[in-house]
C-alpha atoms as a PDB file:
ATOM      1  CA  UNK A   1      77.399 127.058 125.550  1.00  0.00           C
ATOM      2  CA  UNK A   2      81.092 127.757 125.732  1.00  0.00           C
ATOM      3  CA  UNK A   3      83.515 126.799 128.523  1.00  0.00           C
ATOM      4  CA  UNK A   4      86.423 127.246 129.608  1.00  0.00           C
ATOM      5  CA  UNK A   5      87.834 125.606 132.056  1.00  0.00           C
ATOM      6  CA  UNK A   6      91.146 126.258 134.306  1.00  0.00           C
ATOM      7  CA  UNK A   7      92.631 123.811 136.267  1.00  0.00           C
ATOM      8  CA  UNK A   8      96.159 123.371 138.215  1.00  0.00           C
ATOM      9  CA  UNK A   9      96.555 126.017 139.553  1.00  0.00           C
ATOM     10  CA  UNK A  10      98.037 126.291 143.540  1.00  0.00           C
ATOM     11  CA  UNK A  11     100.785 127.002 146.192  1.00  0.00           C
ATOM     12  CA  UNK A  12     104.557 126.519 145.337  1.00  0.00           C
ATOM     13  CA  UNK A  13     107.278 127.801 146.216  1.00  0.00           C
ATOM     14  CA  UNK A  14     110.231 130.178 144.503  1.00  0.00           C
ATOM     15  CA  UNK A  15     111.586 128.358 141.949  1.00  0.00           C
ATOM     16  CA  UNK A  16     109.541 125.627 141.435  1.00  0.00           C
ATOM     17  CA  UNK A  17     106.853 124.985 138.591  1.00  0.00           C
ATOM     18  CA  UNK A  18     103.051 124.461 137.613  1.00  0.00           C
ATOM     19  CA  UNK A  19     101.365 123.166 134.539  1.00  0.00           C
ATOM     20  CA  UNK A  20      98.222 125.492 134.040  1.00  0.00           C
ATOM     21  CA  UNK A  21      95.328 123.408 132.000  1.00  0.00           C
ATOM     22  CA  UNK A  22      92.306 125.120 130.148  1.00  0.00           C
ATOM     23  CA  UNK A  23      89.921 122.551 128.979  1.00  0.00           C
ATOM     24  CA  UNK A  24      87.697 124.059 126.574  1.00  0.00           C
ATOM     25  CA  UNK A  25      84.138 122.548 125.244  1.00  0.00           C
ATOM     26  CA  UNK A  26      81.045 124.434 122.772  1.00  0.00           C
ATOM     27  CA  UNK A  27      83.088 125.788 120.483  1.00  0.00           C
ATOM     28  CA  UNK A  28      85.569 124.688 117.718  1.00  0.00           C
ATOM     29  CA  UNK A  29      88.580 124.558 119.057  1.00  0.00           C
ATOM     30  CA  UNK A  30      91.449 124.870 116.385  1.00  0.00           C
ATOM     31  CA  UNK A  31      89.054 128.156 114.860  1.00  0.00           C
ATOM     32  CA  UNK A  32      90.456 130.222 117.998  1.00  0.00           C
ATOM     33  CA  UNK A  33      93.659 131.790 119.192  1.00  0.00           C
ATOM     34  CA  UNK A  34      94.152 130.797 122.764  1.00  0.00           C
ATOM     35  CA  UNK A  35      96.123 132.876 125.381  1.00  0.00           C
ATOM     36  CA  UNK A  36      96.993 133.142 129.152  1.00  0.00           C
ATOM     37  CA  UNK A  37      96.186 136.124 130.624  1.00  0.00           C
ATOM     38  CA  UNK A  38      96.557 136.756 134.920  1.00  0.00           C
ATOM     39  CA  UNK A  39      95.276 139.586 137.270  1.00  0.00           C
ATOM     40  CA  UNK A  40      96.618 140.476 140.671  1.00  0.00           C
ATOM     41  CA  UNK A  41      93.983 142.540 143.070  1.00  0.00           C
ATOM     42  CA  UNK A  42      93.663 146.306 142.238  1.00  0.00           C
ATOM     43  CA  UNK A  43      95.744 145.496 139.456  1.00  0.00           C
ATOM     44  CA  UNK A  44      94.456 145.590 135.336  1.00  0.00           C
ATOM     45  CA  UNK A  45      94.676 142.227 133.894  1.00  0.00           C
ATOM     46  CA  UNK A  46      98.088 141.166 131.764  1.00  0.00           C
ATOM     47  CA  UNK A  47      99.102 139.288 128.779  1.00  0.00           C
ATOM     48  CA  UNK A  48     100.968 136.733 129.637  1.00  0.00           C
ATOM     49  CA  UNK A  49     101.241 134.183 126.666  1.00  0.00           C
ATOM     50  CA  UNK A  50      99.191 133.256 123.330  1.00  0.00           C
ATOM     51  CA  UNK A  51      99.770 130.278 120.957  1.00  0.00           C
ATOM     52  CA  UNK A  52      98.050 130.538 117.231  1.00  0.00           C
ATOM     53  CA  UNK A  53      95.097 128.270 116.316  1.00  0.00           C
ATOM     54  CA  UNK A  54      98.017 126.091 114.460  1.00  0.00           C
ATOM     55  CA  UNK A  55     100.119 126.177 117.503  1.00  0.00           C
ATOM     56  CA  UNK A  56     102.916 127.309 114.688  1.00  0.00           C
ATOM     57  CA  UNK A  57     103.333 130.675 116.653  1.00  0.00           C
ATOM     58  CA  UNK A  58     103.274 131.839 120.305  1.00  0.00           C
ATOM     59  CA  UNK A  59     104.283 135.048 121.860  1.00  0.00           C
ATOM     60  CA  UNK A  60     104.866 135.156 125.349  1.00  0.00           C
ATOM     61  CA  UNK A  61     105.117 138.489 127.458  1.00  0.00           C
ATOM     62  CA  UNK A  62     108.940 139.760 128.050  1.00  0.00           C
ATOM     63  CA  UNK A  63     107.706 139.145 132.403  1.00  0.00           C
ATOM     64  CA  UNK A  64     107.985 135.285 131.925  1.00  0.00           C
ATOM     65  CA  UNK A  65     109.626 135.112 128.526  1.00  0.00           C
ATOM     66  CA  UNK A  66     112.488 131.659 128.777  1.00  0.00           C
ATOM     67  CA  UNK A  67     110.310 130.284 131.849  1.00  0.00           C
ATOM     68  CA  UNK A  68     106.750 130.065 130.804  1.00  0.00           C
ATOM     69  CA  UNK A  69     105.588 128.102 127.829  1.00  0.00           C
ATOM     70  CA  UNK A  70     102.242 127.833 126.405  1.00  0.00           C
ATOM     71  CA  UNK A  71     101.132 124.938 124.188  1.00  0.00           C
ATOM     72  CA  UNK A  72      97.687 122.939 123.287  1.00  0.00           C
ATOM     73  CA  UNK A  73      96.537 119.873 121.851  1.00  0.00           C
ATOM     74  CA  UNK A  74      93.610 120.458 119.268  1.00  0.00           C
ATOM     75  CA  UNK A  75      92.670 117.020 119.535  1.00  0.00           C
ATOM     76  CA  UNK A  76      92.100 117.259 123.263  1.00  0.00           C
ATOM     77  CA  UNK A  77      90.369 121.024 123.286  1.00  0.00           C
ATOM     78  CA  UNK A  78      93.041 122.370 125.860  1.00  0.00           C
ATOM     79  CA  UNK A  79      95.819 124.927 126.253  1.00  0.00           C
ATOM     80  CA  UNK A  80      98.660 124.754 128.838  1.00  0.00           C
ATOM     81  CA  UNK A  81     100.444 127.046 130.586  1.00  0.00           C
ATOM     82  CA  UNK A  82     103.903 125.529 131.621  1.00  0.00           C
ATOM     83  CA  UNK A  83     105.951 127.860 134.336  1.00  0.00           C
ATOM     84  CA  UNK A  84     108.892 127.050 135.632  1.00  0.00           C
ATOM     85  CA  UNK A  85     111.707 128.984 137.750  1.00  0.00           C
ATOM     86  CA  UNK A  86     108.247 130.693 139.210  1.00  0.00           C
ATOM     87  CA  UNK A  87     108.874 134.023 141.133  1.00  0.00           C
ATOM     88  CA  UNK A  88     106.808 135.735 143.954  1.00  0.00           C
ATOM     89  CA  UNK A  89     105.716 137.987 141.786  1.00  0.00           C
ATOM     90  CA  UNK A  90     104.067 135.774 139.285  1.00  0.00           C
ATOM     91  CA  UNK A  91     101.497 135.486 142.019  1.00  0.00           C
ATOM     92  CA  UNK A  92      97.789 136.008 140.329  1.00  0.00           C
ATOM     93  CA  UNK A  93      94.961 134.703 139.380  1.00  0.00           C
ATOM     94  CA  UNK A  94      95.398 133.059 135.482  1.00  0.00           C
ATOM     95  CA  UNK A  95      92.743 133.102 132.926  1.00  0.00           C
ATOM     96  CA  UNK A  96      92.435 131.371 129.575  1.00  0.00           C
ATOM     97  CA  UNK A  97      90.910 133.259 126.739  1.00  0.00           C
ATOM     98  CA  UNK A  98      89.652 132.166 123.212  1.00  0.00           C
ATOM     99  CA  UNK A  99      89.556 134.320 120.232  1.00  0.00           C
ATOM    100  CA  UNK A 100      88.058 133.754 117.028  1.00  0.00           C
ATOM    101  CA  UNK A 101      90.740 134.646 114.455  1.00  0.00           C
ATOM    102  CA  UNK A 102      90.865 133.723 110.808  1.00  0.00           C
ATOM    103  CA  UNK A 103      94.308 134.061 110.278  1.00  0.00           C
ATOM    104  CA  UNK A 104      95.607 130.539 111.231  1.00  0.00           C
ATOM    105  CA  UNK A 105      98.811 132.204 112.771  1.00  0.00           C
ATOM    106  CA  UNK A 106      97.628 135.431 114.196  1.00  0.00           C
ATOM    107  CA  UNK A 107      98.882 136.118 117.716  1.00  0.00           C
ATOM    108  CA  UNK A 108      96.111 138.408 119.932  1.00  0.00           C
ATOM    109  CA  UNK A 109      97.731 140.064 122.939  1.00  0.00           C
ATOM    110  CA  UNK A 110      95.123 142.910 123.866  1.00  0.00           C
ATOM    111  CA  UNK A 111      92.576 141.118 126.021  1.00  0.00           C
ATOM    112  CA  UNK A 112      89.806 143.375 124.550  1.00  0.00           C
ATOM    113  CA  UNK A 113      90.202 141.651 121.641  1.00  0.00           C
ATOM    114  CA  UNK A 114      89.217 137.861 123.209  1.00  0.00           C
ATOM    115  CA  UNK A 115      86.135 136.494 122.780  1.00  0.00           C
ATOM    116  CA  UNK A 116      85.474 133.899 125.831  1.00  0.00           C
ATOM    117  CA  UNK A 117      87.038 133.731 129.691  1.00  0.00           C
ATOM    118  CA  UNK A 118      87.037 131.061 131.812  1.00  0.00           C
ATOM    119  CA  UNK A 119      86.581 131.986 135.952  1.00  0.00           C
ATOM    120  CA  UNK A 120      90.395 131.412 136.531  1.00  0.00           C
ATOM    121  CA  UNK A 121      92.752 129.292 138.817  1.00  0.00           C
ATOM    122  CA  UNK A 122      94.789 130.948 141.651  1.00  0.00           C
ATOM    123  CA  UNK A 123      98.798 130.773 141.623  1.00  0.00           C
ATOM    124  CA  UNK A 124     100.516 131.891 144.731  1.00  0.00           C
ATOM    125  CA  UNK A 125     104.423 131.722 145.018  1.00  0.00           C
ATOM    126  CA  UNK A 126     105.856 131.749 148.248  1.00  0.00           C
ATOM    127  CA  UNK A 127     109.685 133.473 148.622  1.00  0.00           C
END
């Protein structure tokens, strides 16, 4: 059974950071593109980052481009989600996604495309 697992997620204010965790177990890790996706209430749910299965590549959306980075350790199963200089209206709930992609260094940004979700962690930012 898959899993995926947020974590560190919280209250903080403007300016200040968070290091989002997504521990993933059932499946093999390094066969899947991993991304960062969030969702504010009555709102569709955005891209926000995705790193290859090789971790050679990520793409992060132009919203948190030069403050959010997204990384993960095959060895340990888990992506992160680093934001810093966080804003107000990066409030949302995060998800991690996996998606099975062949292409070692393909970069999936549509969320239809993912194949797994984890429940998501809840980031408020207080002006």
């Amino acid at each position: 059974q898959v899993q995926l697992v947020e974590s560190g997620g919280g209250l903080v204010q403007a300016g200040g950071s968070l290091r989002l965790s997504c521990a993933a177990s059932g499946l093999t890790f390094s066969s899947f593109a991993m991304g960062w996706f969030r969702q504010v209430p009555g709102k569709e749910r955005e891209f926000v980052a995705v790193i290859s299965r090789s971790a050679g590549s990520t793409v992060q959306a132009d919203s948190v481009k030069g403050r959010f980075t997204i990384s993960r350790d095959n060895a340990k199963n888990t992506v992160y989600l680093q934001m810093n200089s966080l804003k107000p209206e990066d409030t949302a709930v995060y998800y991690c996604a996996a998606d099975l992609v062949v292409d070692r260094n393909f970069l999936p940004t549509r969320l239809q495309g993912y194949d797994y979700w984890g429940q998501g962690t809840q980031v408020t930012v207080s002006s």
